[in-house]
N, C-alpha and C. Protein backbone atom coordinates (compact mmCIF):
# COMPACT_ATOMS: atom_id res chain seq x y z
N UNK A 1 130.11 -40.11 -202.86
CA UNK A 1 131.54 -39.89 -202.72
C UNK A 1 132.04 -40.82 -201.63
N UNK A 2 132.78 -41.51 -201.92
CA UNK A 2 133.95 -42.67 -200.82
C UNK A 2 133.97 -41.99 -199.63
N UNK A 3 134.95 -42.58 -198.83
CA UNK A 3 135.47 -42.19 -197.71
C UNK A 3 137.24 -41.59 -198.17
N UNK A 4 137.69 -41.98 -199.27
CA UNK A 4 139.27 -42.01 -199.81
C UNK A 4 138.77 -40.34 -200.74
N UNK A 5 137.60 -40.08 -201.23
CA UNK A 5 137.46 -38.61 -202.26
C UNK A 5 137.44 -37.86 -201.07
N UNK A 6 136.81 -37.88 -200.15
CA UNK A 6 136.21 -36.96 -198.55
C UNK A 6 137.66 -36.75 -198.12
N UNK A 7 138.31 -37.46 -197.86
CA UNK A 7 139.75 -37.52 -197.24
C UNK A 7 140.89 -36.09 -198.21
N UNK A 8 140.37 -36.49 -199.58
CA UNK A 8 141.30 -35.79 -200.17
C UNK A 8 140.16 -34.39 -200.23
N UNK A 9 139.32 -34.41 -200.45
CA UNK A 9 138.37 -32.88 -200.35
C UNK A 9 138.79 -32.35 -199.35
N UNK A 10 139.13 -32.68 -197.69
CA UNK A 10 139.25 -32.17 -197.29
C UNK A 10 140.76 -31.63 -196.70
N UNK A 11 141.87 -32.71 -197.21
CA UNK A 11 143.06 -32.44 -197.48
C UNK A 11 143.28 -30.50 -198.26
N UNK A 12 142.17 -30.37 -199.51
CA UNK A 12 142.53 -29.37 -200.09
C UNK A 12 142.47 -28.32 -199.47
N UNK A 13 141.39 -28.56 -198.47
CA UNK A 13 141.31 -27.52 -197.91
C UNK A 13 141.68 -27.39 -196.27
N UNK A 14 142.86 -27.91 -195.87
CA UNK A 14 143.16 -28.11 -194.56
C UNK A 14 144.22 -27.04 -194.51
N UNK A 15 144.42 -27.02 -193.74
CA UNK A 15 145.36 -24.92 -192.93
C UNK A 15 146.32 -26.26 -191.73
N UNK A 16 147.78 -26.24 -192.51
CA UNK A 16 148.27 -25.57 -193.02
C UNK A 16 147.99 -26.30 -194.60
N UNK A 17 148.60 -25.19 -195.98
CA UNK A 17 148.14 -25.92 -197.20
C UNK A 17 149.10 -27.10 -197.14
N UNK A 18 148.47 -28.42 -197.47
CA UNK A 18 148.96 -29.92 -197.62
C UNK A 18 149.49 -29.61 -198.90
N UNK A 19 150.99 -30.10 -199.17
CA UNK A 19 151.88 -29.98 -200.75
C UNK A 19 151.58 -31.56 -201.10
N UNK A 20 150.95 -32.64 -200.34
CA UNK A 20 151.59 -33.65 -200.17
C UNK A 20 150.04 -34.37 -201.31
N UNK A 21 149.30 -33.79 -202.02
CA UNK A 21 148.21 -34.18 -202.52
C UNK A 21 148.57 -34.28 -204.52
N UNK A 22 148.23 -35.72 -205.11
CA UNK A 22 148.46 -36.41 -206.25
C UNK A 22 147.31 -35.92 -207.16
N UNK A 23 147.95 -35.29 -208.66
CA UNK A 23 147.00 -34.68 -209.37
C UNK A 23 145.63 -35.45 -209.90
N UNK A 24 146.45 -36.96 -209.77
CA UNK A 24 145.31 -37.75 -209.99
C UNK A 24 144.20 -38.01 -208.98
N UNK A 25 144.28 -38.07 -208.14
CA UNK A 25 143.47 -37.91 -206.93
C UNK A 25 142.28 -36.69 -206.85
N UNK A 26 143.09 -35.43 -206.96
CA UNK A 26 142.36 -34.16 -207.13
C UNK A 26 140.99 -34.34 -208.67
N UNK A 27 141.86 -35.10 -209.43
CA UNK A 27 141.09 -35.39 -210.37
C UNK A 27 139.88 -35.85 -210.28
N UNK A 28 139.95 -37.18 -209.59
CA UNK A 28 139.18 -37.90 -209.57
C UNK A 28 138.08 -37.65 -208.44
N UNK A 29 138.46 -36.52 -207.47
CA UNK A 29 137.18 -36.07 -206.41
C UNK A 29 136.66 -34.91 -206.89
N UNK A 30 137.60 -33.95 -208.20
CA UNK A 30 136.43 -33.14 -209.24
C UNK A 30 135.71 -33.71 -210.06
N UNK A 31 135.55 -35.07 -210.74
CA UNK A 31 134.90 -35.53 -211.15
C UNK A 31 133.46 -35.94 -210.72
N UNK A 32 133.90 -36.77 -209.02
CA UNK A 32 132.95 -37.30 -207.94
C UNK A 32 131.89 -36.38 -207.73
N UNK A 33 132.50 -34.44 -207.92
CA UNK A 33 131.39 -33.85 -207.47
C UNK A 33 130.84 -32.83 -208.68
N UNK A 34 131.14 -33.91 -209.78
CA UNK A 34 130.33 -33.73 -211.01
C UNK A 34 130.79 -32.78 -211.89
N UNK A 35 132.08 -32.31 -211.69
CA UNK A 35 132.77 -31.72 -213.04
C UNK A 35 133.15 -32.01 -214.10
N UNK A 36 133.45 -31.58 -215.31
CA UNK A 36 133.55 -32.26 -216.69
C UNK A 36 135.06 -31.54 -216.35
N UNK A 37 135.76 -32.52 -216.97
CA UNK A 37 137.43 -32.29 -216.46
C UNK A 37 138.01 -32.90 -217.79
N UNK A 38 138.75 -32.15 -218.36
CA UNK A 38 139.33 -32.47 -219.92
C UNK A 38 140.55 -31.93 -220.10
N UNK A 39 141.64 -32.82 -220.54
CA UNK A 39 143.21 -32.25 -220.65
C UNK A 39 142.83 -31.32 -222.51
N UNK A 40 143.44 -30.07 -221.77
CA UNK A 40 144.04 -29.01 -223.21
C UNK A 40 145.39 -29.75 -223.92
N UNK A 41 145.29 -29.41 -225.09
CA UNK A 41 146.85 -29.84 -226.03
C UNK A 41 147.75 -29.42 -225.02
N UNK A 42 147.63 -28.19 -224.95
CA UNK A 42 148.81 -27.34 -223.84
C UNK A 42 149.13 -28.60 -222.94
N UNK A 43 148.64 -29.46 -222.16
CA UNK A 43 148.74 -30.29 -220.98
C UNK A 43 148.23 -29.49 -219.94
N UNK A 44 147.22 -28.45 -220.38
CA UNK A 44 146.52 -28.37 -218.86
C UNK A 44 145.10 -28.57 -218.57
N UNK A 45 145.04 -28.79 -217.40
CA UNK A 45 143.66 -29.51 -216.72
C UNK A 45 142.39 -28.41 -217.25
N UNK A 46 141.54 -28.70 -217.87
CA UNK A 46 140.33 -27.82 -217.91
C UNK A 46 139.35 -28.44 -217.14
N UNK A 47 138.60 -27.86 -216.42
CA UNK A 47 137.66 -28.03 -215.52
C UNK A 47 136.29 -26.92 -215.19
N UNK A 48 135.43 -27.63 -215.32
CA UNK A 48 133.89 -27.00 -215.91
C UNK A 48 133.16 -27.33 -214.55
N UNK A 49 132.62 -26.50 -213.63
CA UNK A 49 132.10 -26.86 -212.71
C UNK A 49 130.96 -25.99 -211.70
N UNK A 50 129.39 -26.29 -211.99
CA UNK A 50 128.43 -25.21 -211.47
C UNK A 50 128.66 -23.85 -212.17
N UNK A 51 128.83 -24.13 -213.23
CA UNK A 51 128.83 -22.79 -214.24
C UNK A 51 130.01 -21.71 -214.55
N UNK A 52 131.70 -22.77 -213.73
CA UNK A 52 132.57 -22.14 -213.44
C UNK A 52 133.45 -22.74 -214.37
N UNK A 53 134.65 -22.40 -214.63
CA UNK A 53 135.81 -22.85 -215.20
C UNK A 53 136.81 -22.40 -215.19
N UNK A 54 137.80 -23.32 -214.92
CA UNK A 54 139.61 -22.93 -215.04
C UNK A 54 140.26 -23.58 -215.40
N UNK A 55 141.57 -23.72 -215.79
CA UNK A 55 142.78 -24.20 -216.31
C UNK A 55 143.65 -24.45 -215.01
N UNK A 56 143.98 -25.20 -215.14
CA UNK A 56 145.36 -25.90 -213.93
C UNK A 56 146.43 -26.45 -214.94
N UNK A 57 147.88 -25.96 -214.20
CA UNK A 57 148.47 -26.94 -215.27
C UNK A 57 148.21 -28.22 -214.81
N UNK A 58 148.98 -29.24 -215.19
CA UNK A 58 148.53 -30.62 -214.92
C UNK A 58 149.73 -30.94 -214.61
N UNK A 59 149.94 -31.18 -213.06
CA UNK A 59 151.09 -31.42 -212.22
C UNK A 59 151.10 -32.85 -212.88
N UNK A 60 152.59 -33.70 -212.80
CA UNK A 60 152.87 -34.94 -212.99
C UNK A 60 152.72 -36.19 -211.85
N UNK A 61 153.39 -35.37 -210.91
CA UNK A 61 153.02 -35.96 -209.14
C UNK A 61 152.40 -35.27 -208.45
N UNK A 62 152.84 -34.71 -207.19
CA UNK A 62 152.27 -33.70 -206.09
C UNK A 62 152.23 -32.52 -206.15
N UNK A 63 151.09 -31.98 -206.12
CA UNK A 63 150.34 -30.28 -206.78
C UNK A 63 151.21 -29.51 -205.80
N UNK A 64 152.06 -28.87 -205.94
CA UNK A 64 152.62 -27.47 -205.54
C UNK A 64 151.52 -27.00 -204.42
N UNK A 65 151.78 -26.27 -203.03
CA UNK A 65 151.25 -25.38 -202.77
C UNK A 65 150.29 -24.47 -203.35
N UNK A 66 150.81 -23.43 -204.45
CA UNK A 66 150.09 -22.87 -204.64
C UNK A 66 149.07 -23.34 -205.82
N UNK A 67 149.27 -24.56 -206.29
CA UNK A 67 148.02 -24.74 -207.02
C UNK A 67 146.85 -25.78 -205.97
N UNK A 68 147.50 -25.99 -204.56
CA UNK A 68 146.61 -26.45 -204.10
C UNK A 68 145.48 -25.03 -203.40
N UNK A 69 146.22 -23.95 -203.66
CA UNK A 69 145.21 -22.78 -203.60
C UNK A 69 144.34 -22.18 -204.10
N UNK A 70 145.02 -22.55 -205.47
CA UNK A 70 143.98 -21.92 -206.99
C UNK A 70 143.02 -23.12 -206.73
N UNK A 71 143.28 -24.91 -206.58
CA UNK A 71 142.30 -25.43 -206.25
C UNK A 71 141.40 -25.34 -205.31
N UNK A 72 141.54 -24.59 -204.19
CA UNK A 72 140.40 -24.59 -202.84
C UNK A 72 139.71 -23.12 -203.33
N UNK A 73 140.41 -22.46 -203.95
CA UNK A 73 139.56 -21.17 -204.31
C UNK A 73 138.47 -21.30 -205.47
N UNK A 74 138.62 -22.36 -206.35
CA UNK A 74 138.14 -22.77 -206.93
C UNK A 74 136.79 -23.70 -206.72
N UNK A 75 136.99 -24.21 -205.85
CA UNK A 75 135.79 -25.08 -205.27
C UNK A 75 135.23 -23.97 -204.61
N UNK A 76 135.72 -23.20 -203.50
CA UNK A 76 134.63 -22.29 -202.99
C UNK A 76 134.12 -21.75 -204.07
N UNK A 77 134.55 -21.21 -204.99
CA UNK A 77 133.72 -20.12 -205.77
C UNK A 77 132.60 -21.31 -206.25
N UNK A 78 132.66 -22.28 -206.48
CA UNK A 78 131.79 -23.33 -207.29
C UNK A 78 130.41 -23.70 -205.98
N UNK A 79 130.83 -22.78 -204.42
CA UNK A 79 129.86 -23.46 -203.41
C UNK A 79 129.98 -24.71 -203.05
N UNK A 80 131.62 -25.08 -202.90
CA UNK A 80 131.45 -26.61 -202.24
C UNK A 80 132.51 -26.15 -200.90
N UNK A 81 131.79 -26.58 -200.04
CA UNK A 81 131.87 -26.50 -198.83
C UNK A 81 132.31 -28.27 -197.69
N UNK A 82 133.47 -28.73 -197.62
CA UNK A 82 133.62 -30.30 -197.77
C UNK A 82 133.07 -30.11 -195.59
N UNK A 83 133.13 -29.42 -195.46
CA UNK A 83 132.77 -29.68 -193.74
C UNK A 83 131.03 -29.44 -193.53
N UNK A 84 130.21 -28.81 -194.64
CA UNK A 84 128.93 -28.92 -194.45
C UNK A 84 128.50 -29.83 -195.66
N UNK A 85 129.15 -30.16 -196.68
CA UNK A 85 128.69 -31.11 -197.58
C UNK A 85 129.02 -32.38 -197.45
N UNK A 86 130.22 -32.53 -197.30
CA UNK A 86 130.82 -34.22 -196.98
C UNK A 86 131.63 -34.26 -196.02
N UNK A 87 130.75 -34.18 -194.96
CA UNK A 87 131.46 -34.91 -193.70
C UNK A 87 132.01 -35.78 -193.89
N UNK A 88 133.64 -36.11 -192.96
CA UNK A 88 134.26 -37.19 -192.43
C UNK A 88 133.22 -38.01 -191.37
């Protein structure tokens, strides 16, 4: 994983929640840590990850607050941890 995926891993999960994070971006650092990530007809994000899965809609620009929540809740439940796994 880059130094630019680490940046945004840990964007998701920074207090206060960052609104300021691009769906494509989010995309592309669930991929980095090996998720199978596939758009539904609906237009929403499916994402398969350590035996987990959810639906996101699929923001156009910058993920809302609260789906940058459903995203950090989502990675924890999957056991990714970006301050003991991918240090800055």
């Amino acid at each position: 994983m880059n130094h630019h995926h680490r940046k945004i891993l840990h964007s998701l999960f920074a207090h206060p929640v960052n609104a300021n994070i691009a769906m494509k971006d989010v995309e592309s650092v669930l991929r980095e840590l090996g998720a199978d990530v596939s758009t539904a007809h609906s237009g929403k994000l499916h994402v398969a990850l350590n035996n987990h899965s959810v639906n996101f809609p699929h923001a156009k620009h910058s993920l809302p607050k609260q789906e940058v929540i459903q995203v950090r809740k989502f990675l924890e439940s999957c056991g990714v941890d970006p301050g003991r796994d991918y240090p800055l």
